[in-house]
N, C-alpha and C. Protein backbone atom coordinates (compact mmCIF):
# COMPACT_ATOMS: atom_id res chain seq x y z
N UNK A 1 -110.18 1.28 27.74
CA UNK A 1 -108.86 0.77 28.02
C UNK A 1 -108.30 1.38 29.30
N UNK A 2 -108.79 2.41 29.50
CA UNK A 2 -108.18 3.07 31.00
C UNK A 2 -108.25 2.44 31.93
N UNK A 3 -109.64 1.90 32.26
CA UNK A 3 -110.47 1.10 33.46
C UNK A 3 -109.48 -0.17 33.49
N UNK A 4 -108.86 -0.51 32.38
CA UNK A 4 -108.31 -1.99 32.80
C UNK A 4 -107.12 -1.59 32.90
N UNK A 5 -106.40 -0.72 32.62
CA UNK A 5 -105.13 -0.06 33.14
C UNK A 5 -104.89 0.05 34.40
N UNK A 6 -105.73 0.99 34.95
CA UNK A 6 -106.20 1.35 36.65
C UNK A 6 -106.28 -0.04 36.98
N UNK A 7 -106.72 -0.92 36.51
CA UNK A 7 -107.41 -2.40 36.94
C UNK A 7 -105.82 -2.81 37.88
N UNK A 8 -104.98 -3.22 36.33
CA UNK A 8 -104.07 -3.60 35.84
C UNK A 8 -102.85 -3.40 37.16
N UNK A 9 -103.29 -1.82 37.55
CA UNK A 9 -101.95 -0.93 38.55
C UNK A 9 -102.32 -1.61 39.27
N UNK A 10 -103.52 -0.89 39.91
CA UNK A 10 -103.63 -1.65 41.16
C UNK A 10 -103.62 -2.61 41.58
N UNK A 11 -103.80 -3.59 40.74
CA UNK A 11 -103.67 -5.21 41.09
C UNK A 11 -101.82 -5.26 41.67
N UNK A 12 -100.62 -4.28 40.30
CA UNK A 12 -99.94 -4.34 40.88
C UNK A 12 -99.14 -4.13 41.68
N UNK A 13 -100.16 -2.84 42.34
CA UNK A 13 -99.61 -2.02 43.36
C UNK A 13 -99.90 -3.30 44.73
N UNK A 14 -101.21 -3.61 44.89
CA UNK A 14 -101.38 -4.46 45.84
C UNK A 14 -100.45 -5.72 46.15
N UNK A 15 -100.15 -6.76 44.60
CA UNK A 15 -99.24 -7.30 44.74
C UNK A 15 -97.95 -6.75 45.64
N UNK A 16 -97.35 -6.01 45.25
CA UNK A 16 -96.21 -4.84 45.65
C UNK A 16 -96.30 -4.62 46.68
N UNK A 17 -97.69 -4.26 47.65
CA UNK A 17 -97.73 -4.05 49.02
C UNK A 17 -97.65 -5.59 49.88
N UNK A 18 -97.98 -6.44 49.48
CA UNK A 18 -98.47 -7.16 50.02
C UNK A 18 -96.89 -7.97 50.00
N UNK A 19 -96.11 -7.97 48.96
CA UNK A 19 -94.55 -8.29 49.20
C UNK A 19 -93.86 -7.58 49.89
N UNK A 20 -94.10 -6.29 50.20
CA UNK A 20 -93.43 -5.50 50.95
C UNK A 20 -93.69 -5.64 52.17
N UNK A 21 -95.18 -5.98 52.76
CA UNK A 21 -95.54 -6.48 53.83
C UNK A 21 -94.72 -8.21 54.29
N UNK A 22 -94.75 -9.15 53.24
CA UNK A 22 -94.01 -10.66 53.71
C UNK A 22 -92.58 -9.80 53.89
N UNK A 23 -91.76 -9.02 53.61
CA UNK A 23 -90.33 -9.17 53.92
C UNK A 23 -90.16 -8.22 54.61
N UNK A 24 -91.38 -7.39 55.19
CA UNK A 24 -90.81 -6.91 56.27
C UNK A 24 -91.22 -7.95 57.53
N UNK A 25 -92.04 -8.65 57.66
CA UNK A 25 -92.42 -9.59 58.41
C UNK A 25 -91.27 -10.59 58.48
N UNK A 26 -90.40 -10.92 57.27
CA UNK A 26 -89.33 -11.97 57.59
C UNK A 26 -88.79 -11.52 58.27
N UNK A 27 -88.46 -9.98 57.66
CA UNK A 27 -87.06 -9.72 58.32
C UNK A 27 -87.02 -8.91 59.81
N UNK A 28 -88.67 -9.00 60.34
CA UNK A 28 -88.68 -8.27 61.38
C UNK A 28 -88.64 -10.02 62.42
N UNK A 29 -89.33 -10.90 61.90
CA UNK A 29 -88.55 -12.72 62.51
C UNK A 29 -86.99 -12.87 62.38
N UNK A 30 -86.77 -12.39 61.60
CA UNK A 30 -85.15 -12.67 61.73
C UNK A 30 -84.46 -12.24 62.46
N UNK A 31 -84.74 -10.44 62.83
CA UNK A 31 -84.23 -10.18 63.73
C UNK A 31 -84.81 -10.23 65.31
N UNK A 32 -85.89 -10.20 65.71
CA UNK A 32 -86.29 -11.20 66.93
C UNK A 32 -85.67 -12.31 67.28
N UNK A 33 -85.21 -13.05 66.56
CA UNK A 33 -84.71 -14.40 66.46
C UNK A 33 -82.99 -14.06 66.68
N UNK A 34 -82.65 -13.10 65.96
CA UNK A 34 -81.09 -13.28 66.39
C UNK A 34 -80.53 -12.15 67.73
N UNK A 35 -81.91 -11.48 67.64
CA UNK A 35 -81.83 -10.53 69.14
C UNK A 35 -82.02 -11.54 70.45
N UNK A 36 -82.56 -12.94 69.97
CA UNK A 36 -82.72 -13.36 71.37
C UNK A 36 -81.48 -14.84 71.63
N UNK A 37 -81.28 -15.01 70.02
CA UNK A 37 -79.71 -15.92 70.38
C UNK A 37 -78.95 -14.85 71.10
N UNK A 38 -78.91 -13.92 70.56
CA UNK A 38 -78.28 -12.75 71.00
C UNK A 38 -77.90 -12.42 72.81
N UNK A 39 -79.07 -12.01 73.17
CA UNK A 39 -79.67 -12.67 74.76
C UNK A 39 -79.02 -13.88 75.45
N UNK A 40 -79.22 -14.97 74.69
CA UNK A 40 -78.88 -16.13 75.48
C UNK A 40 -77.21 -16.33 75.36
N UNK A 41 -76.60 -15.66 74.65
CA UNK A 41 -75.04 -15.61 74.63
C UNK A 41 -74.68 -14.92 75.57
N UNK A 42 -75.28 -13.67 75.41
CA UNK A 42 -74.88 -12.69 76.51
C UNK A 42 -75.07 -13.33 77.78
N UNK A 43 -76.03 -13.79 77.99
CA UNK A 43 -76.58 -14.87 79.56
C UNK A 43 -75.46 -15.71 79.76
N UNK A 44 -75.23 -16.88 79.03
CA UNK A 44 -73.81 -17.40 78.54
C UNK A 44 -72.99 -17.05 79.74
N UNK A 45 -72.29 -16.09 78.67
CA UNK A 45 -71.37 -15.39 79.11
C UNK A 45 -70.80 -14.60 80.54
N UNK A 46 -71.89 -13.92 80.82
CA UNK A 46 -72.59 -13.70 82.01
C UNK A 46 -72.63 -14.38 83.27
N UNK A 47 -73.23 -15.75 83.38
CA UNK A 47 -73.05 -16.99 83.97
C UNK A 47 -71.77 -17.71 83.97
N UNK A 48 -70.53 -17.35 82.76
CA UNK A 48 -69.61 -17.30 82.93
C UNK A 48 -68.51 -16.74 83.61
N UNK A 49 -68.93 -15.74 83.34
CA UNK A 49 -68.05 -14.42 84.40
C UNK A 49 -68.26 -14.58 85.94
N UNK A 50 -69.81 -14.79 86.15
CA UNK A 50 -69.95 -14.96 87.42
C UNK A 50 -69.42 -16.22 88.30
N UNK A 51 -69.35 -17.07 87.34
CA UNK A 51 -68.26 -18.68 88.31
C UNK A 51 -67.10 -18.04 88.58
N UNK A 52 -66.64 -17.25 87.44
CA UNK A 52 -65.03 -16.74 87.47
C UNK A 52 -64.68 -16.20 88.70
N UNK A 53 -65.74 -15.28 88.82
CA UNK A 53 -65.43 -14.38 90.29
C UNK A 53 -65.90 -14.94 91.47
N UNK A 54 -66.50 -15.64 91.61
CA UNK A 54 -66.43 -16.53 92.70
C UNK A 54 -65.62 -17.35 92.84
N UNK A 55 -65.70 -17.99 91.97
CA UNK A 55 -63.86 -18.69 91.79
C UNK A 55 -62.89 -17.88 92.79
N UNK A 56 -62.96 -16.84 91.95
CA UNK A 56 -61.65 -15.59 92.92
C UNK A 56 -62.16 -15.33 94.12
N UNK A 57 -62.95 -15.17 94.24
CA UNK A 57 -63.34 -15.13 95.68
C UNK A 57 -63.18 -15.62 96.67
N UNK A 58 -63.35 -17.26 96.19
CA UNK A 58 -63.25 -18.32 97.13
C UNK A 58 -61.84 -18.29 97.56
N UNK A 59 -60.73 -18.37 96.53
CA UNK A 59 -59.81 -18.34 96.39
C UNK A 59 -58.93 -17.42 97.36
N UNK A 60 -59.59 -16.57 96.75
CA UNK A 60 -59.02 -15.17 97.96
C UNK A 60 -59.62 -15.24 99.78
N UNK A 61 -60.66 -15.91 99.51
CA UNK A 61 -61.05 -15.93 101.04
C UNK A 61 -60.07 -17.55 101.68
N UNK A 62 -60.06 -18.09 100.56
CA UNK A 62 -59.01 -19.45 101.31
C UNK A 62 -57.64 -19.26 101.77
N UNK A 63 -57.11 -17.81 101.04
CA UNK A 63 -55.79 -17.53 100.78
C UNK A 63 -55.80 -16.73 102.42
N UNK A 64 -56.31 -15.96 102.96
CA UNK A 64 -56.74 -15.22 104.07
C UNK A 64 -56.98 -16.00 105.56
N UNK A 65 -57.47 -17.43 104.80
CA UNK A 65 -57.96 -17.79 106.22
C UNK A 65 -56.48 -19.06 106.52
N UNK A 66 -55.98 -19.17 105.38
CA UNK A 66 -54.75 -19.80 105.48
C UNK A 66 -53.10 -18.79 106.65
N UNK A 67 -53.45 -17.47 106.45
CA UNK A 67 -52.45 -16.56 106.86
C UNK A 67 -53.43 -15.94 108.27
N UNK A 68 -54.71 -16.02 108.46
CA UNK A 68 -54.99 -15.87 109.81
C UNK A 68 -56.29 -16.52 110.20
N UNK A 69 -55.81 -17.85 110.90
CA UNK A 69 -56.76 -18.21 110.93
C UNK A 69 -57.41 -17.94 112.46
N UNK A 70 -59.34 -18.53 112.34
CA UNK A 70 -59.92 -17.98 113.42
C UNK A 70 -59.51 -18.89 114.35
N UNK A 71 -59.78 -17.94 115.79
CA UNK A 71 -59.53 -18.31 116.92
C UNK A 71 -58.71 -20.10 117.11
């Protein structure tokens, strides 16, 4: 009866590893996956900011050439 005990564990130790292995695998896809929405917001955003300040820029260089202009 021992031998099929031992049998018995280990079958459900392996089971056990082998689930512990699928959910760390999900959850190491899940977070890849929301690290790189993640990324592309930040980019977003980013690409946002940067119209902004050119925006101001422009703005500010139109405002300048309005109060002295060249030659």
């Amino acid at each position: 009866m021992d031998y099929l005990d031992n049998v018995v564990c280990l079958d459900l130790r392996e089971q056990r590893e082998a689930v512990e292995t699928l959910v760390y695998l999900a959850q190491k896809e899940i977070l890849e996956s929301k690290e790189n929405e993640d990324s592309r917001e930040l980019q977003d955003h980013l690409g946002l900011l940067v119209k902004l300040v050119a925006l101001e820029i422009q703005d500010h260089l139109a405002q300048l050439e309005k109060q002295e202009p060249l030659a």
